[in-house]
Protein backbone atom coordinates (compact mmCIF):
# COMPACT_ATOMS: atom_id res chain seq x y z
CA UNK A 1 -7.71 -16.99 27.28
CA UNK A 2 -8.30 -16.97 23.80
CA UNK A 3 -8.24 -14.03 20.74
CA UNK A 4 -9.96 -14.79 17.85
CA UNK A 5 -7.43 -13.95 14.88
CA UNK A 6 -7.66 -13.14 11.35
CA UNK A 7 -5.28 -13.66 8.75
CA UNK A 8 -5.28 -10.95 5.63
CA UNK A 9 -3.28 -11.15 2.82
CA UNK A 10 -4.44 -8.69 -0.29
CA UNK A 11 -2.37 -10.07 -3.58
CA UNK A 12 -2.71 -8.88 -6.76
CA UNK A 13 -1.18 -11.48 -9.91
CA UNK A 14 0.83 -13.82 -7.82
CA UNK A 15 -1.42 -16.80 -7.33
CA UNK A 16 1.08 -19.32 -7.67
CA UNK A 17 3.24 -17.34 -4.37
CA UNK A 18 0.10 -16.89 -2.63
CA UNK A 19 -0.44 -20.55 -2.53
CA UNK A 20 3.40 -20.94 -1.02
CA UNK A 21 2.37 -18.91 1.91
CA UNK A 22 -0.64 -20.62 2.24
CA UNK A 23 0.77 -23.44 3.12
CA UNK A 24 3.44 -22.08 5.67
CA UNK A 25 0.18 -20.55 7.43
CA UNK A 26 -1.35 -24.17 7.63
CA UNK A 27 1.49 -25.11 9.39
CA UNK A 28 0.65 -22.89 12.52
CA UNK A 29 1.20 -24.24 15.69
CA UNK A 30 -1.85 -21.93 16.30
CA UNK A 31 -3.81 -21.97 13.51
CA UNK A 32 -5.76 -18.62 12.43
CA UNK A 33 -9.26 -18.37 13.25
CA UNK A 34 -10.27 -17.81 9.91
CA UNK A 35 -7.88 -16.58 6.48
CA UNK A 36 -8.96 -14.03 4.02
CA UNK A 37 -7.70 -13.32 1.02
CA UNK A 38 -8.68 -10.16 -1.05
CA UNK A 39 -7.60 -10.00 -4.74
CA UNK A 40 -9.17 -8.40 -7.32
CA UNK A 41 -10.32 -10.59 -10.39
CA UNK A 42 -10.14 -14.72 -9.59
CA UNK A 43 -7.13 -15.32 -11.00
CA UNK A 44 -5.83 -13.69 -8.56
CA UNK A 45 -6.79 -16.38 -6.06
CA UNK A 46 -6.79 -19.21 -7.92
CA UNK A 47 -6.42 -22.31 -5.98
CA UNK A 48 -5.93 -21.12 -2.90
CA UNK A 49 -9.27 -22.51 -1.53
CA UNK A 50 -7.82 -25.93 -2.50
CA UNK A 51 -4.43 -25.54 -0.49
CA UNK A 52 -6.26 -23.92 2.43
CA UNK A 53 -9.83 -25.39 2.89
CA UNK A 54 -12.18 -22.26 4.46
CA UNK A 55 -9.94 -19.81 3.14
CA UNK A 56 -12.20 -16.56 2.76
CA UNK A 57 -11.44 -14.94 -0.93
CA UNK A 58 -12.96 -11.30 -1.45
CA UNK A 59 -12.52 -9.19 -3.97
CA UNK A 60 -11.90 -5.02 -4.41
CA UNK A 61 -10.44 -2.42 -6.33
CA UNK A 62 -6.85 -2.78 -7.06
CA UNK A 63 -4.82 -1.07 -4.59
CA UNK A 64 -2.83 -2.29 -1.20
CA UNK A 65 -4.85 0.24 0.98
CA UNK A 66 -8.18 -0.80 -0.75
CA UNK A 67 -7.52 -4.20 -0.52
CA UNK A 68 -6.48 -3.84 3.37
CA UNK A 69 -9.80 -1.80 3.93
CA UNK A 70 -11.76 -4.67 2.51
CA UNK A 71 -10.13 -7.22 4.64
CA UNK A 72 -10.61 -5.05 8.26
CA UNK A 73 -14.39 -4.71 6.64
CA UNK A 74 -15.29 -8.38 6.67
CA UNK A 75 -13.03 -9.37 10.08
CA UNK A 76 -15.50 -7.92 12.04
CA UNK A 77 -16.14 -9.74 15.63
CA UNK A 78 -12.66 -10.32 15.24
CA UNK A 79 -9.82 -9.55 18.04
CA UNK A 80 -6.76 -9.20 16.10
CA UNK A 81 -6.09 -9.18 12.14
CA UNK A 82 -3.00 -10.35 11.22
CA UNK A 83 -1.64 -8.55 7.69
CA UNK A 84 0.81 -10.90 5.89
CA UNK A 85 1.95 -10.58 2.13
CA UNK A 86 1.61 -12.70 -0.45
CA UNK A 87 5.24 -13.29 0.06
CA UNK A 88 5.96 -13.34 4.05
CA UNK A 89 6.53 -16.64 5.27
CA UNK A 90 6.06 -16.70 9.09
CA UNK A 91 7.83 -18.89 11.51
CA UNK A 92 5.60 -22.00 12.41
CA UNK A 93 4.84 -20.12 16.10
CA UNK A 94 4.26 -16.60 14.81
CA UNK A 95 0.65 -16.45 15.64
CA UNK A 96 1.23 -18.10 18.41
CA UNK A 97 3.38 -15.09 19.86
CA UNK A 98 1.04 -12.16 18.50
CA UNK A 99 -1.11 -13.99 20.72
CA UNK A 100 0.39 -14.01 23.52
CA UNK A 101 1.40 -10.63 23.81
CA UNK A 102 -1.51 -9.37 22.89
CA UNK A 103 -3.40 -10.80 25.47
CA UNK A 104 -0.45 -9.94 28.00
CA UNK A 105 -0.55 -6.56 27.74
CA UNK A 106 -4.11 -5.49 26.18
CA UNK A 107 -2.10 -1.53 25.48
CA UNK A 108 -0.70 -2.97 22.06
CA UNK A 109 -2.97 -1.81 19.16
CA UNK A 110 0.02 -2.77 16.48
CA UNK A 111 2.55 -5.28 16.41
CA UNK A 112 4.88 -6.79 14.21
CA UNK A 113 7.68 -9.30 13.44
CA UNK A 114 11.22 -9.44 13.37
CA UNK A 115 12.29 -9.82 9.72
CA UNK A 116 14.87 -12.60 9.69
CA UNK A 117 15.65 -12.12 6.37
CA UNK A 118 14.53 -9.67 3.53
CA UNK A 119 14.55 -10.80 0.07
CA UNK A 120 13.21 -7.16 -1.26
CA UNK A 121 16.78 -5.71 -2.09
CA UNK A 122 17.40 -8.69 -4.26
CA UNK A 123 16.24 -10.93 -7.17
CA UNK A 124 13.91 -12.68 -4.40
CA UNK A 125 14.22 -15.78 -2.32
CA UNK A 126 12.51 -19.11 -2.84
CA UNK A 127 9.90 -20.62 -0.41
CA UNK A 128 12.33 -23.50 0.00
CA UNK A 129 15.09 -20.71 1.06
CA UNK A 130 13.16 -19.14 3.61
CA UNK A 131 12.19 -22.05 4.98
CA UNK A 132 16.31 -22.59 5.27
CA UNK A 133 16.27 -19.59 6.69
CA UNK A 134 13.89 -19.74 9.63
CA UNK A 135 15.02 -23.33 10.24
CA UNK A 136 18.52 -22.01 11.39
CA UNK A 137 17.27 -18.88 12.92
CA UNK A 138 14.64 -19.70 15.67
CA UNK A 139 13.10 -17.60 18.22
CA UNK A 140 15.61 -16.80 20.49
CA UNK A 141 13.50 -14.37 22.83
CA UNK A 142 10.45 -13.54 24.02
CA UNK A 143 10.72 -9.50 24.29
CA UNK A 144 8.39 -6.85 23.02
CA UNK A 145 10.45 -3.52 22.27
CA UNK A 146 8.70 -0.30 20.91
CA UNK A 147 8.99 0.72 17.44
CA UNK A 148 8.18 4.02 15.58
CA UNK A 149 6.43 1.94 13.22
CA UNK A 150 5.06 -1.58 11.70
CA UNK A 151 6.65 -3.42 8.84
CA UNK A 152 3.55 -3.53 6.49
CA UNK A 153 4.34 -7.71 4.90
CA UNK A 154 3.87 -8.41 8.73
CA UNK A 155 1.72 -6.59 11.34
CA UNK A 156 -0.57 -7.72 13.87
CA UNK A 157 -3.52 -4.84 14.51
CA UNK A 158 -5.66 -4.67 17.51
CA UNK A 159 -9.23 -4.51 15.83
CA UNK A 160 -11.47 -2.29 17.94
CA UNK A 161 -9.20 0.74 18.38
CA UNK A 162 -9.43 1.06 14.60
CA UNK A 163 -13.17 0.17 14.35
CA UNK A 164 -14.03 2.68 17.85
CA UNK A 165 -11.38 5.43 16.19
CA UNK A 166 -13.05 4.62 12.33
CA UNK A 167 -10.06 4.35 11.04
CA UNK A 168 -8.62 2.95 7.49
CA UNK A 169 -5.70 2.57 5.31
CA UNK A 170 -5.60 5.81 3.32
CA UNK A 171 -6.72 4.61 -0.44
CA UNK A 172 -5.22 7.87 -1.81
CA UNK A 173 -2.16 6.08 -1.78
CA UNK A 174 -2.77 4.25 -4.89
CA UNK A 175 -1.23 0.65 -6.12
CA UNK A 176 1.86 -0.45 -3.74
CA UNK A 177 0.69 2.34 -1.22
CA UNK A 178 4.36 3.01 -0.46
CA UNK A 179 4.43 4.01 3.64
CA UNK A 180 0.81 3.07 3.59
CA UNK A 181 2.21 1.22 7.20
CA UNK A 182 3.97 3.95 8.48
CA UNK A 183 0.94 5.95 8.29
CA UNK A 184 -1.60 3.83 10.20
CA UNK A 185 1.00 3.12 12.19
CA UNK A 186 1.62 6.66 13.22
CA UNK A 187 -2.14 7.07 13.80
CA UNK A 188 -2.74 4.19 15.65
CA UNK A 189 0.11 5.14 18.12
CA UNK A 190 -1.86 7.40 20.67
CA UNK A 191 -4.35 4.91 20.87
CA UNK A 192 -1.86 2.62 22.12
CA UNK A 193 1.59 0.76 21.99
CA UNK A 194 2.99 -0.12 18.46
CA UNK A 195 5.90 -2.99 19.32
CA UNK A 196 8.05 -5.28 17.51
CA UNK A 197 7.54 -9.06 18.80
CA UNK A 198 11.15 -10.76 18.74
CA UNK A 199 8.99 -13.98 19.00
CA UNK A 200 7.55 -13.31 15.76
CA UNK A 201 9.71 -14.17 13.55
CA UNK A 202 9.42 -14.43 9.28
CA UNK A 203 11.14 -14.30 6.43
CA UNK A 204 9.48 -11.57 3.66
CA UNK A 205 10.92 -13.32 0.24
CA UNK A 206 10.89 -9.86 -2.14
CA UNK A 207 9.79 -11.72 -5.02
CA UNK A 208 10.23 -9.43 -8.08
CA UNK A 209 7.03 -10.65 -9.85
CA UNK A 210 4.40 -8.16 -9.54
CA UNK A 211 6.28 -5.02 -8.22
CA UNK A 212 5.52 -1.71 -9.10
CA UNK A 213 7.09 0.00 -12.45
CA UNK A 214 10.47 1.86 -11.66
CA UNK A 215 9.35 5.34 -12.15
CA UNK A 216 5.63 4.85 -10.23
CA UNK A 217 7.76 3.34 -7.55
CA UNK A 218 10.34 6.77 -7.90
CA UNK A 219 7.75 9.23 -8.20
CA UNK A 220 5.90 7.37 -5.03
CA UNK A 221 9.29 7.64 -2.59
CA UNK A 222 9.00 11.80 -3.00
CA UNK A 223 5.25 12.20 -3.45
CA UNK A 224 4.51 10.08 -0.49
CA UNK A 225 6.22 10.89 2.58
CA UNK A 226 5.60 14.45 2.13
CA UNK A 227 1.65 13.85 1.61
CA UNK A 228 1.80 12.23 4.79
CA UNK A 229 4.28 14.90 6.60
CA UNK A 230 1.41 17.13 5.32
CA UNK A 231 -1.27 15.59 7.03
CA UNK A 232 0.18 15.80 10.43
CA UNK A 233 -0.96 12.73 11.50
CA UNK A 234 2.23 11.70 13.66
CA UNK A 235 4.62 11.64 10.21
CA UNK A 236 7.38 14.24 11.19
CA UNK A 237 8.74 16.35 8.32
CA UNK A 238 12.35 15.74 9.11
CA UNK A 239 11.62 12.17 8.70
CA UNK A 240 10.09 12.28 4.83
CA UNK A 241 13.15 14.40 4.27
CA UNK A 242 15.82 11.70 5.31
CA UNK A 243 13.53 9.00 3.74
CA UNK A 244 13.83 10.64 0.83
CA UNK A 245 17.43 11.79 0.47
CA UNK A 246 18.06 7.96 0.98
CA UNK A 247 16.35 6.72 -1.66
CA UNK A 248 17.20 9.63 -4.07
CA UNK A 249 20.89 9.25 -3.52
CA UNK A 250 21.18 5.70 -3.35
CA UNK A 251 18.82 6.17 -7.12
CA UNK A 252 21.66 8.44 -8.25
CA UNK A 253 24.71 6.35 -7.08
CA UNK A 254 23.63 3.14 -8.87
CA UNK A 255 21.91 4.56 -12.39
CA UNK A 256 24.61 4.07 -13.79
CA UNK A 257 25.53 0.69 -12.48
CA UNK A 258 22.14 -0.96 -11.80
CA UNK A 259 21.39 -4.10 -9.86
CA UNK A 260 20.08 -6.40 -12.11
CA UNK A 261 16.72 -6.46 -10.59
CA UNK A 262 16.25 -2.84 -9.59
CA UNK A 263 15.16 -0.66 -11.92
CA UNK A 264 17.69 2.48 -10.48
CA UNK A 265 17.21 4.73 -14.02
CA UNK A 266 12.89 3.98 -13.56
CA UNK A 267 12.80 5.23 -10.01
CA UNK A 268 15.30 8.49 -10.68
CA UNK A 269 13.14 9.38 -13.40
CA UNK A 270 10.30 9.09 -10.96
CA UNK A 271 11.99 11.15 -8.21
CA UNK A 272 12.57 13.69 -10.87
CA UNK A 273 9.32 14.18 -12.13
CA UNK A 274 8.03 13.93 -8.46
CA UNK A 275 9.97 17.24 -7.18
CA UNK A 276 9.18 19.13 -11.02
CA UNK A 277 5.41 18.42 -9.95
CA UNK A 278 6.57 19.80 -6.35
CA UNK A 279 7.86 23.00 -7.50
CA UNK A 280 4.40 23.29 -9.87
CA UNK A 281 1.88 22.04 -7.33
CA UNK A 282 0.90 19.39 -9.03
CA UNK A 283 2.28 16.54 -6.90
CA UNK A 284 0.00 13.96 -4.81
CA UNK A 285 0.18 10.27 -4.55
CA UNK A 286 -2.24 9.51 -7.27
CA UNK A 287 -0.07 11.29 -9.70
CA UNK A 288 1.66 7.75 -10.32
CA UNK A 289 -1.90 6.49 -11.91
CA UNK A 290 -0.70 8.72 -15.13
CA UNK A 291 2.81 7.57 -15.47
């Protein structure tokens, strides 16, 4: 049997990265049905057509969630659409394992990878480095455990629950959509099973070009877990509390000592204006639009 699968990847200003993965996704040992790309102005995309040949390009509003809705828009009459980021370079039989899960057990609406290795609390790793990576890390199992939710550079989604459900990525979660993932996630899950594939496996590089501002990024860790706890959409409270004590303190403890890529002073200052816009009424995700 046979799924037909989509590749999306929304990228914004990192052309030259996009192209990396690109090539990593050529390498499939099952190749994609069909790749689209959504950016939102061509230089986004440029050359990518060149290092893929039939790569789809679209084009939306800025905006991970907008981007995403784009891409599930034009994959219709497809089975499964595989999200990657511009960044995520997947291990040569990734698709080959959504696959084969998917078809084994037709309950799994949402899948993703194991993360091998995680670039996005550093300065970033190269292409050549992840390829390092996953070279002396292969699949070493062929297990499907349940998670609470996908990792959004990576996740497999089942097409027609979302299309018979009418669901979407929530585009009031603006730019970097921080949790955007946790919240489908969370309201795909009675639909079905959400599992990590061990089979899957990728390395997401963090690459620092691109990210958002310190203090959007800040004001985004508070705003946005509670937004979502609000909705009641399968997002406990108690959870956007610990998410957000963990960012806030670890925001605290290294101000003063930053990493040389983080910007630790930005994304205080943006936790701090997040909870004085809590005790006002004035926060919501979109607030970060005006910072």
């Amino acid at each position: 049997m046979h799924l037909k699968i989509t590749v999306g990847i929304p990228s914004i200003g990192r052309a030259s990265i996009l192209r990396e993965t690109l090539q990593q996704i050529g390498g499939q040992t099952r190749r994609p049905d069909e790749v689209v790309i959504c950016g939102t102005k061509p230089a986004d995309v440029a050359g990518c057509e060149a290092v893929l040949p039939g790569t789809r390009i679209l084009f939306s509003t800025p905006g991970l969630p907008c981007q995403r809705n784009a891409i599930l828009s034009a994959a219709k009459g497809t089975d499964v659409v595989v999200f990657f980021d511009d960044d995520f370079i997947p291990h040569p039989g990734y698709l080959a394992a959504i696959e084969r899960h998917m078809l084994r057990n037709p309950r799994i609406v949402l899948a993703t990878g194991r993360v091998v290795a995680d670039g996005i609390g550093s300065a970033g790793l190269s292409a050549a480095e992840a390829g390092r990576i996953l070279a002396a890390d292969p699949p070493a199992d062929d297990e499907a455990s349940p998670v609470f939710s996908a990792y959004g550079c990576n996740m497999a989604v089942r097409l027609r629950p979302i299309e018979e459900a009418n669901l979407r990525f929530d585009e009031r979660l603006p730019l970097y959509a921080w949790q955007e993932d946790v919240d489908m996630s969370r309201r795909l899950a009675p639909l079905g099973e959400i599992v990590k594939i061990a089979a899957a496996t990728g390395v997401h590089r963090g690459v620092t070009s691109g990210r958002v501002r310190g203090v959007r990024l800040g004001y985004s860790q508070v705003a946005n877990p509670l937004y979502l706890s609000r909705k009641r959409e399968g997002y406990p409270f108690r959870r956007a509390v610990a998410h957000i004590a963990r960012n806030l303190t670890m925001n605290i403890l290294r101000a003063t000592w930053p990493e040389p890529h983080i910007d630790r002073r930005g994304r205080l200052r943006g936790n701090l204006l997040a909870f004085q816009d809590l005790l006002t009424n004035r926060m919501f995700p979109g607030r970060i639009l005006d910072l």
